[in-house]
Protein backbone atom coordinates (compact mmCIF):
# COMPACT_ATOMS: atom_id res chain seq x y z
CA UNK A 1 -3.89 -35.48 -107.06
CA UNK A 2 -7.13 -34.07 -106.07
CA UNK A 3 -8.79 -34.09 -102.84
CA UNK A 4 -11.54 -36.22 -104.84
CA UNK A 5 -8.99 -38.92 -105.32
CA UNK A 6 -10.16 -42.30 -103.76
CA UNK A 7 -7.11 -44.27 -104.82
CA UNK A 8 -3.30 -44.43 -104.79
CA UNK A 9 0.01 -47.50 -105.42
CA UNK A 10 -1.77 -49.33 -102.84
CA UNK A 11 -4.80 -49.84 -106.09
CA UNK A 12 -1.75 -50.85 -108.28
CA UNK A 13 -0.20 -53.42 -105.69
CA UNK A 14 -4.26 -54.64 -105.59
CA UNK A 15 -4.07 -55.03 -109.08
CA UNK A 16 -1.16 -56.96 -109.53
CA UNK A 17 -2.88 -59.62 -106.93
CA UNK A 18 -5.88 -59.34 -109.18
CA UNK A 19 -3.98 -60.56 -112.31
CA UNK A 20 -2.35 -63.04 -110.58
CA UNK A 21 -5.72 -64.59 -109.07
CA UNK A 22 -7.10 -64.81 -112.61
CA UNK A 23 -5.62 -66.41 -115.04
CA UNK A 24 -8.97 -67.36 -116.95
CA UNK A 25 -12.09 -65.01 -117.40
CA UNK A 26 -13.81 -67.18 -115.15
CA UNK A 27 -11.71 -66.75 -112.56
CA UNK A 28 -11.82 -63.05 -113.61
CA UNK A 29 -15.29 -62.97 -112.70
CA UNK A 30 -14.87 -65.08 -109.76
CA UNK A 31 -12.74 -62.35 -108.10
CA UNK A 32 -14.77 -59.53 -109.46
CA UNK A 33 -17.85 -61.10 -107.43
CA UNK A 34 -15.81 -61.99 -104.27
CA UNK A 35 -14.40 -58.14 -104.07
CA UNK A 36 -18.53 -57.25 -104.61
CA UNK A 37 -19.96 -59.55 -102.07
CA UNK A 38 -17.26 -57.79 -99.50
CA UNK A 39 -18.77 -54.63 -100.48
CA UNK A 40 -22.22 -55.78 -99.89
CA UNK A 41 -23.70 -57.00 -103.15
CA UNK A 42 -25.56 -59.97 -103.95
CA UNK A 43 -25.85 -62.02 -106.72
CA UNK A 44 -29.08 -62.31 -108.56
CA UNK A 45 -29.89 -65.70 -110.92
CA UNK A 46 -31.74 -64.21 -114.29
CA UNK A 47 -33.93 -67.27 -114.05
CA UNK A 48 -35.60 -65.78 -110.76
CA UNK A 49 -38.55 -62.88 -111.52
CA UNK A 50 -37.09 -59.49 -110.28
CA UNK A 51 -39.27 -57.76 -108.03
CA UNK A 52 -39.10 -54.27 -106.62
CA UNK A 53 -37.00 -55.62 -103.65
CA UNK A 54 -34.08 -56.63 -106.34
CA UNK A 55 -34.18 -53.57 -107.95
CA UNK A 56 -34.85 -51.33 -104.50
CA UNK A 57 -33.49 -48.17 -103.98
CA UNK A 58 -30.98 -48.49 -101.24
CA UNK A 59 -29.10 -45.92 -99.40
CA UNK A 60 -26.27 -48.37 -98.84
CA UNK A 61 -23.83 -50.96 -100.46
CA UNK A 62 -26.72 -53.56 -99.61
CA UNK A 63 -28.60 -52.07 -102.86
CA UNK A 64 -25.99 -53.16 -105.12
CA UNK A 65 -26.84 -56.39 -107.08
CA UNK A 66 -24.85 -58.39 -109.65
CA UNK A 67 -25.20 -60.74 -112.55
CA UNK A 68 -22.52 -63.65 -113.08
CA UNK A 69 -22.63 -65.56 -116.35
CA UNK A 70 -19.85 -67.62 -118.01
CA UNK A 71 -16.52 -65.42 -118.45
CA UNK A 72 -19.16 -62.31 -117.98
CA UNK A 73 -20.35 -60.32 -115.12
CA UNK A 74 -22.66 -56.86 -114.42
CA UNK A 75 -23.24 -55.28 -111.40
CA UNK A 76 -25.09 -52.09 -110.37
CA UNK A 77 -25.87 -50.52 -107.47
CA UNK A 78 -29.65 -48.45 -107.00
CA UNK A 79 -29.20 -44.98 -105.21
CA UNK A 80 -31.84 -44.16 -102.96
CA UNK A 81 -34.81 -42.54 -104.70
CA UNK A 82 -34.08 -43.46 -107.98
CA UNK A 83 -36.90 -43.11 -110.69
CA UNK A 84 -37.76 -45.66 -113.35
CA UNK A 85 -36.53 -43.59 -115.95
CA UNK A 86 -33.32 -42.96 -114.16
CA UNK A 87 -30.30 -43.53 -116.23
CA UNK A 88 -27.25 -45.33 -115.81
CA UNK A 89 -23.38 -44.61 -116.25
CA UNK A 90 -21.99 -47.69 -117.35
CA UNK A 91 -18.26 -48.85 -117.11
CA UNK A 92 -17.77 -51.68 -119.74
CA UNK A 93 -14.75 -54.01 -119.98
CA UNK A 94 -13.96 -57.59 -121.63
CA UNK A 95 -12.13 -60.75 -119.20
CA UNK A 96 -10.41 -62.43 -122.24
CA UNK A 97 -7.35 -62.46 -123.47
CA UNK A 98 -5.45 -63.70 -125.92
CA UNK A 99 -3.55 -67.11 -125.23
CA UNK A 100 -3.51 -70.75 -126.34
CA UNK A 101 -6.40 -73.04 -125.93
CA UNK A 102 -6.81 -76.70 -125.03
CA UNK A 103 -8.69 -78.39 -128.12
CA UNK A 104 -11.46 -81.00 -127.76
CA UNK A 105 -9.22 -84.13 -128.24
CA UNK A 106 -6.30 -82.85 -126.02
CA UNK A 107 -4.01 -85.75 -125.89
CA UNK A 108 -1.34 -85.51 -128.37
CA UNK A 109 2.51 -86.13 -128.89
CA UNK A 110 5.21 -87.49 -131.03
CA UNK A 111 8.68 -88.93 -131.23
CA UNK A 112 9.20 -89.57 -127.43
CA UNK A 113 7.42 -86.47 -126.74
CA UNK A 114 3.85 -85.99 -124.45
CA UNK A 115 1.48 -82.86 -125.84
CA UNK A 116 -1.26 -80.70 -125.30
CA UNK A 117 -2.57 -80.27 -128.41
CA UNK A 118 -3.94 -76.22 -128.36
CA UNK A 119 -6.23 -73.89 -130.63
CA UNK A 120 -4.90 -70.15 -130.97
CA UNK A 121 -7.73 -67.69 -129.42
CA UNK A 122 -7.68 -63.99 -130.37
CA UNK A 123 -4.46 -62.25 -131.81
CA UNK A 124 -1.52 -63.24 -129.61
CA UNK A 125 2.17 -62.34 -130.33
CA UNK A 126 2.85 -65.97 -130.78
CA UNK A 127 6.44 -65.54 -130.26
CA UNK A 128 5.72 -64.53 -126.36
CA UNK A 129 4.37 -67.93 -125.64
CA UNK A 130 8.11 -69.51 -126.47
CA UNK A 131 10.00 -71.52 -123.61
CA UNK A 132 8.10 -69.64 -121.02
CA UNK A 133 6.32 -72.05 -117.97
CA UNK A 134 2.91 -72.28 -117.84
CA UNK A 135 0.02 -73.21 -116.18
CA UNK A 136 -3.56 -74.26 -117.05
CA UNK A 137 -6.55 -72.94 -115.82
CA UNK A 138 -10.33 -72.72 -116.92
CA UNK A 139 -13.63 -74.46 -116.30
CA UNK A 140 -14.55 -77.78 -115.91
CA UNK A 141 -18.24 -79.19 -116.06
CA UNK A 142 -18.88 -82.31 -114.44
CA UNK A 143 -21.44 -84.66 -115.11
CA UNK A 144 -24.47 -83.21 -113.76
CA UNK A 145 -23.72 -80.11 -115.26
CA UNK A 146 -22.25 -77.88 -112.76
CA UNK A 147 -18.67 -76.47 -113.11
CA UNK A 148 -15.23 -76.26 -111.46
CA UNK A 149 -13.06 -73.77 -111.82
CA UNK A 150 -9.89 -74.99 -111.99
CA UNK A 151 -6.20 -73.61 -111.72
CA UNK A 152 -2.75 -75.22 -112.20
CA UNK A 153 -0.73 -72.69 -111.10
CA UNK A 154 2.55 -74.01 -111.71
CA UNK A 155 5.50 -74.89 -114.79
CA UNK A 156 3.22 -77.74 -116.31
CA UNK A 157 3.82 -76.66 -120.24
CA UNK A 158 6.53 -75.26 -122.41
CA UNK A 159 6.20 -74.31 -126.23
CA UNK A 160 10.50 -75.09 -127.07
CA UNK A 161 11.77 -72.81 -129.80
CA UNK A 162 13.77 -74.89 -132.32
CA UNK A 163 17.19 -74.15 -131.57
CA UNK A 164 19.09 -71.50 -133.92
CA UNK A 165 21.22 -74.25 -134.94
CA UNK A 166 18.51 -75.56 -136.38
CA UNK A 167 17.64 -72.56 -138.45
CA UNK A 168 19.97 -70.30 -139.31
CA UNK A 169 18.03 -67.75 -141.00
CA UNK A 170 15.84 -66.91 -137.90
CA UNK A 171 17.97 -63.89 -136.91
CA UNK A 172 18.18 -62.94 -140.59
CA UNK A 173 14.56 -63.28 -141.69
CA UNK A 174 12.73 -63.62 -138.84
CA UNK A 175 10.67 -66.21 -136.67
CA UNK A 176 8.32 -67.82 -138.79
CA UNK A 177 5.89 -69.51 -136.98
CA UNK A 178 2.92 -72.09 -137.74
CA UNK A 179 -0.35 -72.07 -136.01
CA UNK A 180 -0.96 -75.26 -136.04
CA UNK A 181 2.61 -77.11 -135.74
CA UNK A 182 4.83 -74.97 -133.92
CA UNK A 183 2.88 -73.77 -130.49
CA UNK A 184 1.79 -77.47 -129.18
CA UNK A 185 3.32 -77.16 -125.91
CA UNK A 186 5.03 -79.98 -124.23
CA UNK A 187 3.96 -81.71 -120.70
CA UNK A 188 6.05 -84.89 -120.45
CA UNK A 189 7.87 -87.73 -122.46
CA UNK A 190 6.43 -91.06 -123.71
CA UNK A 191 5.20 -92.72 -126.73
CA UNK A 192 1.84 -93.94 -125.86
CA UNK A 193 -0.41 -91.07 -126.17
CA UNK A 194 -3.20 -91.72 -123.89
CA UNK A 195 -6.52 -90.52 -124.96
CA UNK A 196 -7.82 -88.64 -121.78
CA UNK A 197 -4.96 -88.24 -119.81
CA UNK A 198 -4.74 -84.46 -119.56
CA UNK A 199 -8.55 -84.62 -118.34
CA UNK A 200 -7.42 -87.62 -116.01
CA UNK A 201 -4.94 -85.48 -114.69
CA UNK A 202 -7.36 -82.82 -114.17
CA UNK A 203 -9.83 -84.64 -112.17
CA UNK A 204 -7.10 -85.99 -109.83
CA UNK A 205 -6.13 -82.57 -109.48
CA UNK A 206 -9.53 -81.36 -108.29
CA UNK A 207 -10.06 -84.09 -106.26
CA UNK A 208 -12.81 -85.47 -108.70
CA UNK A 209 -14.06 -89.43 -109.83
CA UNK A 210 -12.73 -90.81 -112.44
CA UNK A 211 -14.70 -89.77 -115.65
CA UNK A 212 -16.54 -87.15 -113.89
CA UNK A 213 -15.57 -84.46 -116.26
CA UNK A 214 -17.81 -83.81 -119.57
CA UNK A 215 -16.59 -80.75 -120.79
CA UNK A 216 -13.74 -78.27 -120.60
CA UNK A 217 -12.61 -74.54 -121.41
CA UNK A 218 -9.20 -74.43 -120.77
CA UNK A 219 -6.27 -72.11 -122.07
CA UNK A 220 -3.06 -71.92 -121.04
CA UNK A 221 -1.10 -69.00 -118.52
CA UNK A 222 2.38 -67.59 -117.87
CA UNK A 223 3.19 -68.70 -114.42
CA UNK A 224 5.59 -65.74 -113.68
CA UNK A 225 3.76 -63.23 -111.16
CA UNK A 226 3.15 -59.73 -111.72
CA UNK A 227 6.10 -57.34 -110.68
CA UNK A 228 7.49 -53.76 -110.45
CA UNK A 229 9.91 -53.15 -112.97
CA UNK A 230 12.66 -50.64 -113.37
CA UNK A 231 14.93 -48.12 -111.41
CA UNK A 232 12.26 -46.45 -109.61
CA UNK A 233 9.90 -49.16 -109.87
CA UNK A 234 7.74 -46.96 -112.49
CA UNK A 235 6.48 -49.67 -114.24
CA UNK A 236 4.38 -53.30 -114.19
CA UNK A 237 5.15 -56.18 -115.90
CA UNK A 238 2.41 -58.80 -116.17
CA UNK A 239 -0.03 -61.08 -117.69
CA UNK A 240 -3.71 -60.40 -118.84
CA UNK A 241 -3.64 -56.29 -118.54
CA UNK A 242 -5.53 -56.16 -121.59
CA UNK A 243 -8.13 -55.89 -120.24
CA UNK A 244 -8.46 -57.57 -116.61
CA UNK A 245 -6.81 -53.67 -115.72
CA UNK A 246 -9.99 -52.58 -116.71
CA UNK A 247 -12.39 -54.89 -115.29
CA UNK A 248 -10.43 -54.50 -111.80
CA UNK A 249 -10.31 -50.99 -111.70
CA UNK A 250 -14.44 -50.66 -112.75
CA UNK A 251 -14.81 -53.40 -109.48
CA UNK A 252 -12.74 -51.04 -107.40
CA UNK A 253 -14.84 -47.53 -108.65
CA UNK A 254 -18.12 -49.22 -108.07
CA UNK A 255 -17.43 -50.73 -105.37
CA UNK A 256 -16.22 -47.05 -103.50
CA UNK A 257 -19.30 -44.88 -105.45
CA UNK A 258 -22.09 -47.22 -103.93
CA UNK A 259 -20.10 -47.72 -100.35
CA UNK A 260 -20.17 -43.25 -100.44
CA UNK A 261 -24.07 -43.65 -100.07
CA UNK A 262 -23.92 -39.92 -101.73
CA UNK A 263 -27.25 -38.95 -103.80
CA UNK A 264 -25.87 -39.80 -107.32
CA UNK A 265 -27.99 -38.70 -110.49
CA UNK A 266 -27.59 -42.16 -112.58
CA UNK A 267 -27.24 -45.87 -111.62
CA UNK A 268 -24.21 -46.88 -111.76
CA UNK A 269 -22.77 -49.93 -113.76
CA UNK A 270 -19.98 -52.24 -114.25
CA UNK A 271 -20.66 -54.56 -117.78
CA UNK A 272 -17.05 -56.96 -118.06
CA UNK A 273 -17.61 -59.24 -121.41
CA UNK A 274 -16.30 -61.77 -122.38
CA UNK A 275 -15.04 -62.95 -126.28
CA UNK A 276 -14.03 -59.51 -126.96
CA UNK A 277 -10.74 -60.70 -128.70
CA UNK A 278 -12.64 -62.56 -131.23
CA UNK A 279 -15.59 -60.32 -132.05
CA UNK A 280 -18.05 -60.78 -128.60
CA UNK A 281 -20.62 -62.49 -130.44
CA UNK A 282 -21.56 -64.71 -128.04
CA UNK A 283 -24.01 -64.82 -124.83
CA UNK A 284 -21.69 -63.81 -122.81
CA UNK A 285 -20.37 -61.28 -125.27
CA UNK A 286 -21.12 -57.67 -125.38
CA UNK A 287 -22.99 -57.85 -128.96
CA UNK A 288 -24.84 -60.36 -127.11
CA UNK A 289 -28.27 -58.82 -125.16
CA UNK A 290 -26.90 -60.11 -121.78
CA UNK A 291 -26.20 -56.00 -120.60
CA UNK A 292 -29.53 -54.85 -122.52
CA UNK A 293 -31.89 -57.36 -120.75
CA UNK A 294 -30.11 -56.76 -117.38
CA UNK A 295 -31.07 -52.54 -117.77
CA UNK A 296 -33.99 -53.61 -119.03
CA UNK A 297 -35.15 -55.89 -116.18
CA UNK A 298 -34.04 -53.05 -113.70
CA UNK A 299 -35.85 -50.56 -114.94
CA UNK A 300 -39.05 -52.89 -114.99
CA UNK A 301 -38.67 -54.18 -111.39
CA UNK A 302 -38.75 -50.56 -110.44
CA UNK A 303 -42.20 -49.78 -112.19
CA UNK A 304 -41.33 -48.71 -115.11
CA UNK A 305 -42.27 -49.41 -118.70
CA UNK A 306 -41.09 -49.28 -121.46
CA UNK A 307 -41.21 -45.09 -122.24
CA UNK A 308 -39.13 -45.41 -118.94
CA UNK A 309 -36.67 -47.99 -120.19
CA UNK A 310 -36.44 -45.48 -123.64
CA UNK A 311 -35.69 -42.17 -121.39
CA UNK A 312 -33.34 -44.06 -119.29
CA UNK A 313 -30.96 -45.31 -122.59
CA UNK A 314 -31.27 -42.11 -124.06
CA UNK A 315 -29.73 -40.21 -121.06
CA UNK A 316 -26.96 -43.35 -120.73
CA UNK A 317 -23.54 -42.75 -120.97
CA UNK A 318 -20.86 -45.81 -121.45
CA UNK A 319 -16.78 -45.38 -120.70
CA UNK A 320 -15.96 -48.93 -123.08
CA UNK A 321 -12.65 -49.28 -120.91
CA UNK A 322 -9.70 -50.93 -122.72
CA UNK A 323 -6.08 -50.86 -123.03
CA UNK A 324 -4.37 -48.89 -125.71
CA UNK A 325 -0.81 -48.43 -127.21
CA UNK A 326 1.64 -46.20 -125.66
CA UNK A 327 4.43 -44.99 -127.56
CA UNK A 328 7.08 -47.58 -128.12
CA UNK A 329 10.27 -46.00 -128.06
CA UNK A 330 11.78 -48.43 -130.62
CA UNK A 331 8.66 -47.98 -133.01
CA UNK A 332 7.83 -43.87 -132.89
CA UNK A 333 7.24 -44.20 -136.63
CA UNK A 334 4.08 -46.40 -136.14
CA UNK A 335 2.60 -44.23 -133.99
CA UNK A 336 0.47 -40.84 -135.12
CA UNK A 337 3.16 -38.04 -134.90
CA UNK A 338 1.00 -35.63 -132.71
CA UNK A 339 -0.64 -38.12 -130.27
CA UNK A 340 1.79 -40.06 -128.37
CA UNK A 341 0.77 -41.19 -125.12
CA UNK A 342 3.28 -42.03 -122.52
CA UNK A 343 2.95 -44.49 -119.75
CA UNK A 344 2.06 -42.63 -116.27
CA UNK A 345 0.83 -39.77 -118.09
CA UNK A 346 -2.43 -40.73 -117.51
CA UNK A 347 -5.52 -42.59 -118.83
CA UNK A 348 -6.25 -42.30 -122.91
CA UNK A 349 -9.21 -40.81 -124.91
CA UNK A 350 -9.22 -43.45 -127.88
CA UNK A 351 -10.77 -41.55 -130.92
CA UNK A 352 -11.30 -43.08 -134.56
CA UNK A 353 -13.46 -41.20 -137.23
CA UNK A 354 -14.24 -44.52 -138.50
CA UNK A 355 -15.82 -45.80 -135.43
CA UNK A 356 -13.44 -48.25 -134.73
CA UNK A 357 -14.19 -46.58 -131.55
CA UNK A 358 -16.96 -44.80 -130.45
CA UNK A 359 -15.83 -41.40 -129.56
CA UNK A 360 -17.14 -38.46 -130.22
CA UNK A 361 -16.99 -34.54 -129.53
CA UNK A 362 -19.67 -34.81 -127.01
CA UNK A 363 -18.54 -38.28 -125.13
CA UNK A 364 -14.47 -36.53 -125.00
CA UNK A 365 -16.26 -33.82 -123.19
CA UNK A 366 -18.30 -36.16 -120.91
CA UNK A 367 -14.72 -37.50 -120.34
CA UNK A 368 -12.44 -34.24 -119.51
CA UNK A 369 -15.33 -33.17 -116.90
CA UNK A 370 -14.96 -36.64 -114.83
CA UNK A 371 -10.83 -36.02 -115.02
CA UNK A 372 -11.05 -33.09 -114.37
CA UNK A 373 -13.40 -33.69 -111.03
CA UNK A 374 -11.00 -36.08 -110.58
CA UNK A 375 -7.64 -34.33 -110.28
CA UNK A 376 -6.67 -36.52 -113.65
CA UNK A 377 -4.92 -36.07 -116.39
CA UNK A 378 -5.70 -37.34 -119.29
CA UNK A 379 -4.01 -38.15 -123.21
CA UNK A 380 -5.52 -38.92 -126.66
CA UNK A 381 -4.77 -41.60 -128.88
CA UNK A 382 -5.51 -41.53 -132.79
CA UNK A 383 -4.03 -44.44 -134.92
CA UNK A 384 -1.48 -43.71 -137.69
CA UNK A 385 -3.13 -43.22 -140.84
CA UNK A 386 -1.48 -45.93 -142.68
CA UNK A 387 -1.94 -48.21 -139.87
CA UNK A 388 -5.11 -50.77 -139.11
CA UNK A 389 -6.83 -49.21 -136.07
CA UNK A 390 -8.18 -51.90 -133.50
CA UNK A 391 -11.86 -51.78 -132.08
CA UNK A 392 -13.69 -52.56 -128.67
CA UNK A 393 -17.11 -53.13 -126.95
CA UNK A 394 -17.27 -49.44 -127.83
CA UNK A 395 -19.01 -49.44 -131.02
CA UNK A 396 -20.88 -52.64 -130.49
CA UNK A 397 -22.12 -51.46 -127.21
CA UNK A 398 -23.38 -47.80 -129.00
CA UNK A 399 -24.84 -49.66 -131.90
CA UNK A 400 -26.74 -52.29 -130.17
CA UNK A 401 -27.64 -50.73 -127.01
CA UNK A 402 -28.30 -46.92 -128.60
CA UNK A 403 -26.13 -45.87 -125.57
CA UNK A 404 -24.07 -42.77 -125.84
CA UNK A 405 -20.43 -44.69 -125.77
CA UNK A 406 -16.73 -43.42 -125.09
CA UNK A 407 -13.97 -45.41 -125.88
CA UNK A 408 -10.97 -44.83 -122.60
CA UNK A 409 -8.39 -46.73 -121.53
CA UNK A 410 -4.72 -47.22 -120.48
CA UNK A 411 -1.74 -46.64 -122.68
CA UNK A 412 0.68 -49.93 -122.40
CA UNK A 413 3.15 -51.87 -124.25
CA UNK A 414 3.30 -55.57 -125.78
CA UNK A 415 -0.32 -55.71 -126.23
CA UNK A 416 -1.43 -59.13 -126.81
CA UNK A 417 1.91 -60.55 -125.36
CA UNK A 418 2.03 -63.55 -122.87
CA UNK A 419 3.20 -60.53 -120.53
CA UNK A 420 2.69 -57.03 -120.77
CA UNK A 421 3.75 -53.57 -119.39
CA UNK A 422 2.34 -50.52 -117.83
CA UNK A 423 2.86 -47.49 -115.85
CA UNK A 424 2.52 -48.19 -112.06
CA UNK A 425 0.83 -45.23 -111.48
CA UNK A 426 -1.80 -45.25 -114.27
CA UNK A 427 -4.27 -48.01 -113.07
CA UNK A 428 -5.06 -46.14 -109.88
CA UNK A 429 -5.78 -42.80 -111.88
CA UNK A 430 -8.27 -45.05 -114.49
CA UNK A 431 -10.21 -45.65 -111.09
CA UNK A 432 -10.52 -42.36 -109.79
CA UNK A 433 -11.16 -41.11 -113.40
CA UNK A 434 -13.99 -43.78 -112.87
CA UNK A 435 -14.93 -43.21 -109.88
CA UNK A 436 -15.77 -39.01 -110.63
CA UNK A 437 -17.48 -40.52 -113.94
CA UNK A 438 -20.00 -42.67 -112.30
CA UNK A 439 -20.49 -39.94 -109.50
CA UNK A 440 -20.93 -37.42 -111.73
């Protein structure tokens, strides 16, 4: 590594704590403001006017200023001197994942058997939500409309795979799985099916009245911790990388660029959406105008108008930070034949020519300058051609925003499983990757 290198296994071990801490996007964001508060920012409410003083210029940490809706958060920080027109280097991110959701009417069950009846969100690989213990975490929103996160950290669910006895051809054919009758996990045995118990159960929990909750988001967790893996301890196993890696490393490269106090030539930016693993249309979402009217409002409370808030986009450059494939050593054939990334080889440039991402020439060379400033390598990824290519904030954030976008990430394996894997070494060279980016 570099002498610009800010981080090292002690920003993987961080990580790890990070995953475990959040096992909703609302804790996500939770965290991601704790960690910015320590580092001196405060939160702003977008129903207060923003004044200069918001928005000020600071020489210090103190300048840095954050936004916390819902599952979604952005933070920047306002180097000292900075114009109106000034533009910003954005890190975006998402806080979902994919898991199983609790349904409106929760309470169900049948033949002895107590259930929590569950709505698929995103693309999971169903089959890694089978006879594992989980938890159940979320929001809760009491009666007078405030909320409660909430976090049940402990075996309180199961989702039993029918016994191969019970069907032979599974190791022939398959696993075969139902949406809707196969992943309602299990919580307890009896065969009155109390309407409101789970929410009952909840409250008590919290430490709330009786019929004190209105309204829920919860979703269901792996209660296994993150861990090393493997001879050398080379690799992570754990829950949520996709993309909480992301949003902890953009936390940890803001949080070191606006502690530096150096002059920096753009503001710097962290954007973590949520509902990116069903489309981000939402408020919270990045196709929704939550980032947009928080640039916006920045550039205003410094003076500017809105040929200010135009120069400033056009000189904007985005890293969309996700997760990407690495080459599975079982699969090679699904993977392009020249671009296979390996884990600890180093963060991924994610190109498509179909803008399932948003990379182009000129954002892969706004990319090799901040690794190489860094001391970082980097790989590219390019989908097979006969295989669907996934998509990120990338493109939505180009198209809506008109900002310059480059799709990044880190290469891992079981994507979209209840637990995934990465290189140990590989988060902490993201961040400094990030860090030189948002310097630079």
């Amino acid at each position: 590594m570099s002498a610009a290198a800010r981080f090292d296994r002690g920003h993987t071990d961080d990580l790890m704590s990070f995953l475990a801490a959040s096992p909703s996007p609302y804790h996500a964001v939770a965290n991601a403001a704790e960690r910015l508060e320590k580092a001196g920012f405060r939160q702003v409410a977008e129903t207060d006017a923003w004044d200069a003083e918001t928005s000020a210029a600071s020489a210090t940490a103190s300048g840095g200023r954050y936004v916390l809706r819902g599952g979604a958060i952005v933070a920047w920080y306002v180097p000292e001197g900075s114009a109106a027109h000034t533009p910003f280097r954005i890190v975006g991110a998402h806080t979902d994942s994919p898991n199983l959701r609790v349904k409106p009417q929760p309470d169900s069950g049948a033949h002895g058997w107590r259930q929590v009846a569950v709505e698929i969100y995103g693309g999971p690989l169903l089959n890694s939500w089978l006879d594992r213990d989980l938890g159940l975490a979320g929001r809760l929103t009491l009666r007078d409309g405030s909320t409660r996160l909430v976090n049940i950290d402990r075996p309180l669910l199961r989702v039993p795979q029918l016994a191969i006895h019970l069907d032979r051809s599974v190791s022939s054919e398959g696993l075969k799985l139902d949406k809707q009758r196969h992943l309602q996990p299990v919580w307890g045995l009896g065969d009155d099916v109390r309407d409101g118990d789970l929410i009952a159960f909840l409250e008590e929990e919290c430490g709330l009245p009786a019929g004190e909750v209105a309204g829920w988001d919860l979703m269901t967790h792996s209660v296994e911790p993150p861990a090393y893996l493997g001879r050398d301890r080379e690799l992570v196993a754990g829950p949520r990388m996709d993309n909480l890696l992301s949003v902890h490393a953009g936390v940890a490269a803001l949080t070191a660029v606006a502690a530096s106090g150096e002059p920096l030539p753009a503001i710097p930016v962290l954007a973590a959406f949520d509902h990116e693993e069903n489309g981000s249309q939402s408020d919270t979402g990045a196709d929704g105008p939550l980032l947009g009217t928080v640039l916006e409002r920045s550039v205003f409370a410094r003076g500017g108008g809105y040929e200010d808030r135009a120069r400033a986009f056009a000189a904007t450059v985005c890293l969309s930070s996700d997760t990407g494939h690495a080459v599975h050593p079982n699969y090679a054939e699904r993977h392009d034949p020249t671009h296979h990334p390996r884990v600890n080889g180093g963060p991924i440039l994610k190109v498509n020519v179909n803008n399932r991402y948003a990379t182009d020439g000129s954002g892969r060379a706004v990319w090799a300058a901040a690794c190489e400033k860094a001391g970082v390598p980097f790989q590219s990824f390019v989908s097979h051609n006969s295989m669907p290519c996934g998509t990120t904030i990338g493109p939505i954030t180009a198209a809506r925003h008109g900002i310059r976008t480059v799709d990044i990430g880190v290469a891992i394996l079981s994507m979209h499983s209840a637990r995934e894997l990465c290189g140990a070494d590989d988060p902490y060279l993201l961040a400094n990757a990030l860090v030189a980016f948002l310097e630079s």
